[in-house]
PDB file of N, CA and C in Angstrom:
ATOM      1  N   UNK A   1     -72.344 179.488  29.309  1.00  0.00           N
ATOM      2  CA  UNK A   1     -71.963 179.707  27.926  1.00  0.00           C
ATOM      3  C   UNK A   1     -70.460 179.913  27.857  1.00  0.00           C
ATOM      4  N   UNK A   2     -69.569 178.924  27.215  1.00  0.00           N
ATOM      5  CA  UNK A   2     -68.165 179.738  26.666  1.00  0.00           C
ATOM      6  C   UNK A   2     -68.344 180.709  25.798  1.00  0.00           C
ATOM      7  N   UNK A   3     -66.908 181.291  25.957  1.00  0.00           N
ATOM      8  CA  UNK A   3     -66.866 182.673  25.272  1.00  0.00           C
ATOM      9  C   UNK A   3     -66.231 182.231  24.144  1.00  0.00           C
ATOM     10  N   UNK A   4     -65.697 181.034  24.285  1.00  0.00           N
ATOM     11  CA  UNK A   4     -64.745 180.806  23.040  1.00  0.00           C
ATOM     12  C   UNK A   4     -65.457 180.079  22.171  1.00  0.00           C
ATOM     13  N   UNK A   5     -66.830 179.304  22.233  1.00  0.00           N
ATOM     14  CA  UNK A   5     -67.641 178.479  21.626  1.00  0.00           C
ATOM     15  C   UNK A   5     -69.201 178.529  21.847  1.00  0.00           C
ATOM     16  N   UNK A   6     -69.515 179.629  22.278  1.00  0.00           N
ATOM     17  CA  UNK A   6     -70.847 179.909  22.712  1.00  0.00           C
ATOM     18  C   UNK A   6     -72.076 179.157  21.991  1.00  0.00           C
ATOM     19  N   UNK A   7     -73.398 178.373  23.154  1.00  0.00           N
ATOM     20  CA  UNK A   7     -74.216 177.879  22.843  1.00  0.00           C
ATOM     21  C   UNK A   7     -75.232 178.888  21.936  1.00  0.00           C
ATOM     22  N   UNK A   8     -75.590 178.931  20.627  1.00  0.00           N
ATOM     23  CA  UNK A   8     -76.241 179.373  19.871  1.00  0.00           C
ATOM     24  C   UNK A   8     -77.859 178.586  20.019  1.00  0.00           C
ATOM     25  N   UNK A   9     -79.207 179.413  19.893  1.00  0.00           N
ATOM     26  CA  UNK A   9     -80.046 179.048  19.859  1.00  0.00           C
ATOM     27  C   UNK A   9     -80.954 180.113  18.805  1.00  0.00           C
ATOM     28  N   UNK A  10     -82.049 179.261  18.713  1.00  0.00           N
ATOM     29  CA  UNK A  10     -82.960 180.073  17.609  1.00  0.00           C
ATOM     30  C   UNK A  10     -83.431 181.383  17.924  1.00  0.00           C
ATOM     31  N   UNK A  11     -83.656 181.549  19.480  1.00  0.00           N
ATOM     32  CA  UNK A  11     -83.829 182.810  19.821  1.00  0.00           C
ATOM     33  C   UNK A  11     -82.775 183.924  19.206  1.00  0.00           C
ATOM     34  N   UNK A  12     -81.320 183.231  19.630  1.00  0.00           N
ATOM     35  CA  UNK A  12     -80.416 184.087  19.088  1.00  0.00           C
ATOM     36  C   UNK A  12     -80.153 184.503  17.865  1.00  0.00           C
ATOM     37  N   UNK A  13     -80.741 183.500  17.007  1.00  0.00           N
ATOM     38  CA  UNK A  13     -80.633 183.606  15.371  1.00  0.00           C
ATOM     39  C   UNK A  13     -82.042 184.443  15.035  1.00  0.00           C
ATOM     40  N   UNK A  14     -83.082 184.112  15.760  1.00  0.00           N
ATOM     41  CA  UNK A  14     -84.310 185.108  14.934  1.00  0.00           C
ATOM     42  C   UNK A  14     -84.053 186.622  14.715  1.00  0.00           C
ATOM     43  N   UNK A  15     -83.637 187.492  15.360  1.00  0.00           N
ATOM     44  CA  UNK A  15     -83.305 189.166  14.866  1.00  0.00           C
ATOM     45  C   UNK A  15     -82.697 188.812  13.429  1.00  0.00           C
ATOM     46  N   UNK A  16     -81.628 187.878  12.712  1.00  0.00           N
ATOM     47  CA  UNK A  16     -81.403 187.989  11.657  1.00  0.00           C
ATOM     48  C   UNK A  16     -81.677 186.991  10.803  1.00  0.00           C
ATOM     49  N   UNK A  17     -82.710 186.325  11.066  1.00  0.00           N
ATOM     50  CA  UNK A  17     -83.132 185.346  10.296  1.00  0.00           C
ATOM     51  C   UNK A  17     -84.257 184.675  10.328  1.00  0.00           C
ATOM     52  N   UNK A  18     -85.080 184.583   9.331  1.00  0.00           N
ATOM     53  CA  UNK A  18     -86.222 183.815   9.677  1.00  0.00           C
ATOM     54  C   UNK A  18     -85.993 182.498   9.382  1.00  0.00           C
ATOM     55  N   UNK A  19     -86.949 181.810  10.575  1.00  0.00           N
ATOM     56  CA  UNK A  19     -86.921 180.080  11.018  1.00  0.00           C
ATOM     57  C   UNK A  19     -86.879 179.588   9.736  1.00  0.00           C
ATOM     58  N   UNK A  20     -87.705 179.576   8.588  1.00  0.00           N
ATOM     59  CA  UNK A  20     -87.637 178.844   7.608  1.00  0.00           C
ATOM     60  C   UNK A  20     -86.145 178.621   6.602  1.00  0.00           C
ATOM     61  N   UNK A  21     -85.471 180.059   6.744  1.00  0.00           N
ATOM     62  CA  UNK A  21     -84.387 180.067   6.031  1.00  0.00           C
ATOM     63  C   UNK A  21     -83.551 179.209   7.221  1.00  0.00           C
ATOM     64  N   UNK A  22     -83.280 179.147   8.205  1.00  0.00           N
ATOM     65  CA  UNK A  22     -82.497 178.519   8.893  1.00  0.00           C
ATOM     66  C   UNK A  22     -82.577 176.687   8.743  1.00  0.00           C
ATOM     67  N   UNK A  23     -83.807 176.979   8.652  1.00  0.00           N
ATOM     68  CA  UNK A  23     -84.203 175.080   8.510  1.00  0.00           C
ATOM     69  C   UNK A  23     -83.734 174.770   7.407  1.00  0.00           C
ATOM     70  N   UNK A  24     -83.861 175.238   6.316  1.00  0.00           N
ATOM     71  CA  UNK A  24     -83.254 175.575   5.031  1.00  0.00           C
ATOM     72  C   UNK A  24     -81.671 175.015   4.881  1.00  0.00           C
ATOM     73  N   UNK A  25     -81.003 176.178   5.893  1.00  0.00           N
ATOM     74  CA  UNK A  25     -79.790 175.887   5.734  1.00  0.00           C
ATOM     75  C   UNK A  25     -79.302 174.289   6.558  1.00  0.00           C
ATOM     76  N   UNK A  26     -80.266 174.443   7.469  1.00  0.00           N
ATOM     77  CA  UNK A  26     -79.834 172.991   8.477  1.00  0.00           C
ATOM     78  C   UNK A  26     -80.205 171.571   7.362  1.00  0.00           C
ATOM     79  N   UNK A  27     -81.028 171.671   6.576  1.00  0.00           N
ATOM     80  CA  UNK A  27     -81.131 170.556   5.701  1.00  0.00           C
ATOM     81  C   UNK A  27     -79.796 170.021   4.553  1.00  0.00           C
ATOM     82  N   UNK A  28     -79.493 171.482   4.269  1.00  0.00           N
ATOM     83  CA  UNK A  28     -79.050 171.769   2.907  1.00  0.00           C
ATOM     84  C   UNK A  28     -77.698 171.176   3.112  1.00  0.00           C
ATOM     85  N   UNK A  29     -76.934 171.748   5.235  1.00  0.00           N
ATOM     86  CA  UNK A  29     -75.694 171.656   5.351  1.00  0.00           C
ATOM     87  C   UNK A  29     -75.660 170.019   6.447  1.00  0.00           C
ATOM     88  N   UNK A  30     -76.734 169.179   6.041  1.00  0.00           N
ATOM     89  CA  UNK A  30     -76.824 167.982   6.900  1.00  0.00           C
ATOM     90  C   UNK A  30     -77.197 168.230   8.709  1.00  0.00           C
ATOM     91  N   UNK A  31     -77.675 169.420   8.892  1.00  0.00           N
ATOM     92  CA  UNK A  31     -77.558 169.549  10.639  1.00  0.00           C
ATOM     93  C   UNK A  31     -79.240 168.564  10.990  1.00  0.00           C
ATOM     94  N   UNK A  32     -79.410 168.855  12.529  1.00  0.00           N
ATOM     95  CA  UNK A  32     -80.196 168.291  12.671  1.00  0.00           C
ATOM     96  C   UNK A  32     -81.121 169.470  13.616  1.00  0.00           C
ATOM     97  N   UNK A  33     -82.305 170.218  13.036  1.00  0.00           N
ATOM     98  CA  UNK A  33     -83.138 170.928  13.385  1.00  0.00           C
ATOM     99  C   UNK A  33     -83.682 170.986  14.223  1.00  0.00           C
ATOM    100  N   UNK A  34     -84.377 170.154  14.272  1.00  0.00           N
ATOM    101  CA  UNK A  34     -84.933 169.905  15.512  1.00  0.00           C
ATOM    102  C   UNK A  34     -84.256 169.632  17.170  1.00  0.00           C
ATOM    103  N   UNK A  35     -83.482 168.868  16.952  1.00  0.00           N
ATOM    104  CA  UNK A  35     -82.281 169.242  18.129  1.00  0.00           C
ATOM    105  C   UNK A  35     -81.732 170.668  17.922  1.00  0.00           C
ATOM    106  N   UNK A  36     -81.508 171.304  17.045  1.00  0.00           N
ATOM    107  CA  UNK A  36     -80.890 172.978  17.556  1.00  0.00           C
ATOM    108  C   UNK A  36     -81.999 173.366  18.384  1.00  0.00           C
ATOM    109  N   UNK A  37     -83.273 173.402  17.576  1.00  0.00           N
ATOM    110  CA  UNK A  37     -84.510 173.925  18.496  1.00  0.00           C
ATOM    111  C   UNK A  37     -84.675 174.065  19.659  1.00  0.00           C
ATOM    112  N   UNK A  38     -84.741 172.622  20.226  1.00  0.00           N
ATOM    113  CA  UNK A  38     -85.037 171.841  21.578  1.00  0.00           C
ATOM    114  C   UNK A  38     -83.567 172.625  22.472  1.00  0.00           C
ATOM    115  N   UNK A  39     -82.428 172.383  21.815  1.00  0.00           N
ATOM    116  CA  UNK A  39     -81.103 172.534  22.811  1.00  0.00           C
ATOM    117  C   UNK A  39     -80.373 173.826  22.317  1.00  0.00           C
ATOM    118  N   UNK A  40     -80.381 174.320  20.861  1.00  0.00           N
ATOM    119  CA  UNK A  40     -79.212 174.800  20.877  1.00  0.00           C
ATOM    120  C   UNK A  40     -78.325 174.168  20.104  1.00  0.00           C
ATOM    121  N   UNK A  41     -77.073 174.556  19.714  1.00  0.00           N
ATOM    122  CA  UNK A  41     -75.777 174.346  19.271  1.00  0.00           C
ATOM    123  C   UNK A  41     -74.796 174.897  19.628  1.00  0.00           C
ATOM    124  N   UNK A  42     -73.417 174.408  20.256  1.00  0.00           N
ATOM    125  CA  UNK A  42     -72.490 175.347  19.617  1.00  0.00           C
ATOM    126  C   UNK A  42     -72.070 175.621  18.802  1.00  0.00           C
ATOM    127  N   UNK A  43     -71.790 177.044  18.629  1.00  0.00           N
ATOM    128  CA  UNK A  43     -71.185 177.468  17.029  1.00  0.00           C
ATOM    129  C   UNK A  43     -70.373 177.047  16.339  1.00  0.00           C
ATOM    130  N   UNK A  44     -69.587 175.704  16.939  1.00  0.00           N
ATOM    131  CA  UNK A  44     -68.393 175.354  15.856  1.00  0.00           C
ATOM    132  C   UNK A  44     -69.334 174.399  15.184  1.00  0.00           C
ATOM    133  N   UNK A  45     -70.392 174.109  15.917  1.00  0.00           N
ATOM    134  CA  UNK A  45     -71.066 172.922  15.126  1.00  0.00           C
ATOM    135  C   UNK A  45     -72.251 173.518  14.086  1.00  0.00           C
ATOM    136  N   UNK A  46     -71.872 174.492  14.676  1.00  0.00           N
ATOM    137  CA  UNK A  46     -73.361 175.202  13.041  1.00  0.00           C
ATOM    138  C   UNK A  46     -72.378 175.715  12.389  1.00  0.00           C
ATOM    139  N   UNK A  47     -71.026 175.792  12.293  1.00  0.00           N
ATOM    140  CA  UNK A  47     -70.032 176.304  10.760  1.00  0.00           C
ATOM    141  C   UNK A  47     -70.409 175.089   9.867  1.00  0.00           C
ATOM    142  N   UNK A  48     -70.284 175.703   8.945  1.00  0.00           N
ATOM    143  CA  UNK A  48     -70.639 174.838   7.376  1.00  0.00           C
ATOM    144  C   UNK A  48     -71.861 174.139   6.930  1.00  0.00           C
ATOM    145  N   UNK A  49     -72.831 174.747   7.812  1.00  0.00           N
ATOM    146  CA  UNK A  49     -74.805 174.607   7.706  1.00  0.00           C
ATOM    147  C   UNK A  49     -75.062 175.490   6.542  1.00  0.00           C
ATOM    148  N   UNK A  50     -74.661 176.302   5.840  1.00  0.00           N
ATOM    149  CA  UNK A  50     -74.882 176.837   4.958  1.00  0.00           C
ATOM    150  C   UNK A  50     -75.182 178.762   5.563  1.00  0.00           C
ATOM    151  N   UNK A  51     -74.561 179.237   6.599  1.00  0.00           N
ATOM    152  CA  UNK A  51     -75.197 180.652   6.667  1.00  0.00           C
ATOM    153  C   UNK A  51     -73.975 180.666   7.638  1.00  0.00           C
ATOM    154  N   UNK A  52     -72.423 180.383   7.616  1.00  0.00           N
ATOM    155  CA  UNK A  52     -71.303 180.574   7.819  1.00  0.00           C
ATOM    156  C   UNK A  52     -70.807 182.201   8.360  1.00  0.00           C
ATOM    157  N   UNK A  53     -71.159 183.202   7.004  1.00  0.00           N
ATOM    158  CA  UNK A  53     -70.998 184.609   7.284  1.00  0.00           C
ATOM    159  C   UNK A  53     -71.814 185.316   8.034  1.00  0.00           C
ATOM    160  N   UNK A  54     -73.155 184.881   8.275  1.00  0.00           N
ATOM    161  CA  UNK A  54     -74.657 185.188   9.242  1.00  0.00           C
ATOM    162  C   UNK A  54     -74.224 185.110  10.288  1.00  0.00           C
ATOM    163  N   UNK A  55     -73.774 183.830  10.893  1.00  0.00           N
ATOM    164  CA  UNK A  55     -73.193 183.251  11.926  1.00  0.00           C
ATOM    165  C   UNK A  55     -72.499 184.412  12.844  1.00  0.00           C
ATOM    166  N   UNK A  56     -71.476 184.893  11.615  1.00  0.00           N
ATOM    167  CA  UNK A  56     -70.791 185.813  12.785  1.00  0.00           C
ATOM    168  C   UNK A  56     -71.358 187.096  13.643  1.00  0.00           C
ATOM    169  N   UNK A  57     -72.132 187.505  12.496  1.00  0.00           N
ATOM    170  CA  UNK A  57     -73.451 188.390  13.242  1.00  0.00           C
ATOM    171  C   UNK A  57     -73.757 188.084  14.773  1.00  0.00           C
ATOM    172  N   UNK A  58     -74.612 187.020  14.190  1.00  0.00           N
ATOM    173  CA  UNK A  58     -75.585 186.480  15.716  1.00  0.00           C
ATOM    174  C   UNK A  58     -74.336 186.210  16.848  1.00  0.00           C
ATOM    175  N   UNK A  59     -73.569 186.186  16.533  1.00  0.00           N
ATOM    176  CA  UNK A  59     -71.953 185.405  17.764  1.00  0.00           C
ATOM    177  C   UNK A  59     -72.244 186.895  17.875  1.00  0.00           C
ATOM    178  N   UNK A  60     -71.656 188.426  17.613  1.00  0.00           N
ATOM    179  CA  UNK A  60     -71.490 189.639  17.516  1.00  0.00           C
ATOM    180  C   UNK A  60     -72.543 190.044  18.711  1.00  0.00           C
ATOM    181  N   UNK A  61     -73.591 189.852  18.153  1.00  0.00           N
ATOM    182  CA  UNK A  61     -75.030 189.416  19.289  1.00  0.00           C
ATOM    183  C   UNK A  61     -74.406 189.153  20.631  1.00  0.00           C
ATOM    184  N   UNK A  62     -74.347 187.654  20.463  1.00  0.00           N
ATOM    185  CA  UNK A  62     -74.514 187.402  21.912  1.00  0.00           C
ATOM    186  C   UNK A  62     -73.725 187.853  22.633  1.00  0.00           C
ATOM    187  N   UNK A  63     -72.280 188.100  22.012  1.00  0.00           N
ATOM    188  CA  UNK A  63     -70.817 188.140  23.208  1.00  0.00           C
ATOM    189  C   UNK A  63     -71.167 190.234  23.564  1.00  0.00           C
ATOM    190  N   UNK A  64     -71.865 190.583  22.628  1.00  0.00           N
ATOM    191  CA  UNK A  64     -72.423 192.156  23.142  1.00  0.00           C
ATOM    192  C   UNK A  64     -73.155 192.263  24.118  1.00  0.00           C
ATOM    193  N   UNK A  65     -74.374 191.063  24.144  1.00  0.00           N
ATOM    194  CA  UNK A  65     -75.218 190.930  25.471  1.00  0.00           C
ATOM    195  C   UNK A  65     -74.515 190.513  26.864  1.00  0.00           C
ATOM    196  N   UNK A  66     -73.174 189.628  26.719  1.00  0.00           N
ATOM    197  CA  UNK A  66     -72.800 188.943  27.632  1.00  0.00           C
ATOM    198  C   UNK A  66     -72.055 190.042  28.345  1.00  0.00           C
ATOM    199  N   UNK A  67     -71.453 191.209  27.662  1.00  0.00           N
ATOM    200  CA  UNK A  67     -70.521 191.941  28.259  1.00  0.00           C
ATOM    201  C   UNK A  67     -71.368 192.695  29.159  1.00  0.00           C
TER     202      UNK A  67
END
């Protein structure tokens, strides 16, 4: 995982979000769902999916676990 672009996954997003709202946003902001699922994203590539300010949360998340 970079620290500067960390791979985001649904695991990491479920504590603040439920799956449906996320699919939600992945439709709304053109992403492709089913590939986050399967792989993941990095976070520069889930900015502007529609849950931008959420985002920083779950990043808050992971780089707390990593330390």
């Amino acid at each position: 995982m970079s620290e500067v672009d960390p791979i985001v996954t649904i695991s990491d997003i479920r504590p603040f979000f439920c799956v449906k709202g996320v699919r939600k946003a992945f439709a709304a902001g053109g992403g492709d769902f089913d590939h986050f699922l399967r792989h993941g994203m990095p976070a520069s590539e889930l900015r502007g999916k529609g849950f931008d300010a959420q985002l920083d949360r779950v990043l808050d998340a992971i780089r707390s676990r990593a330390s």
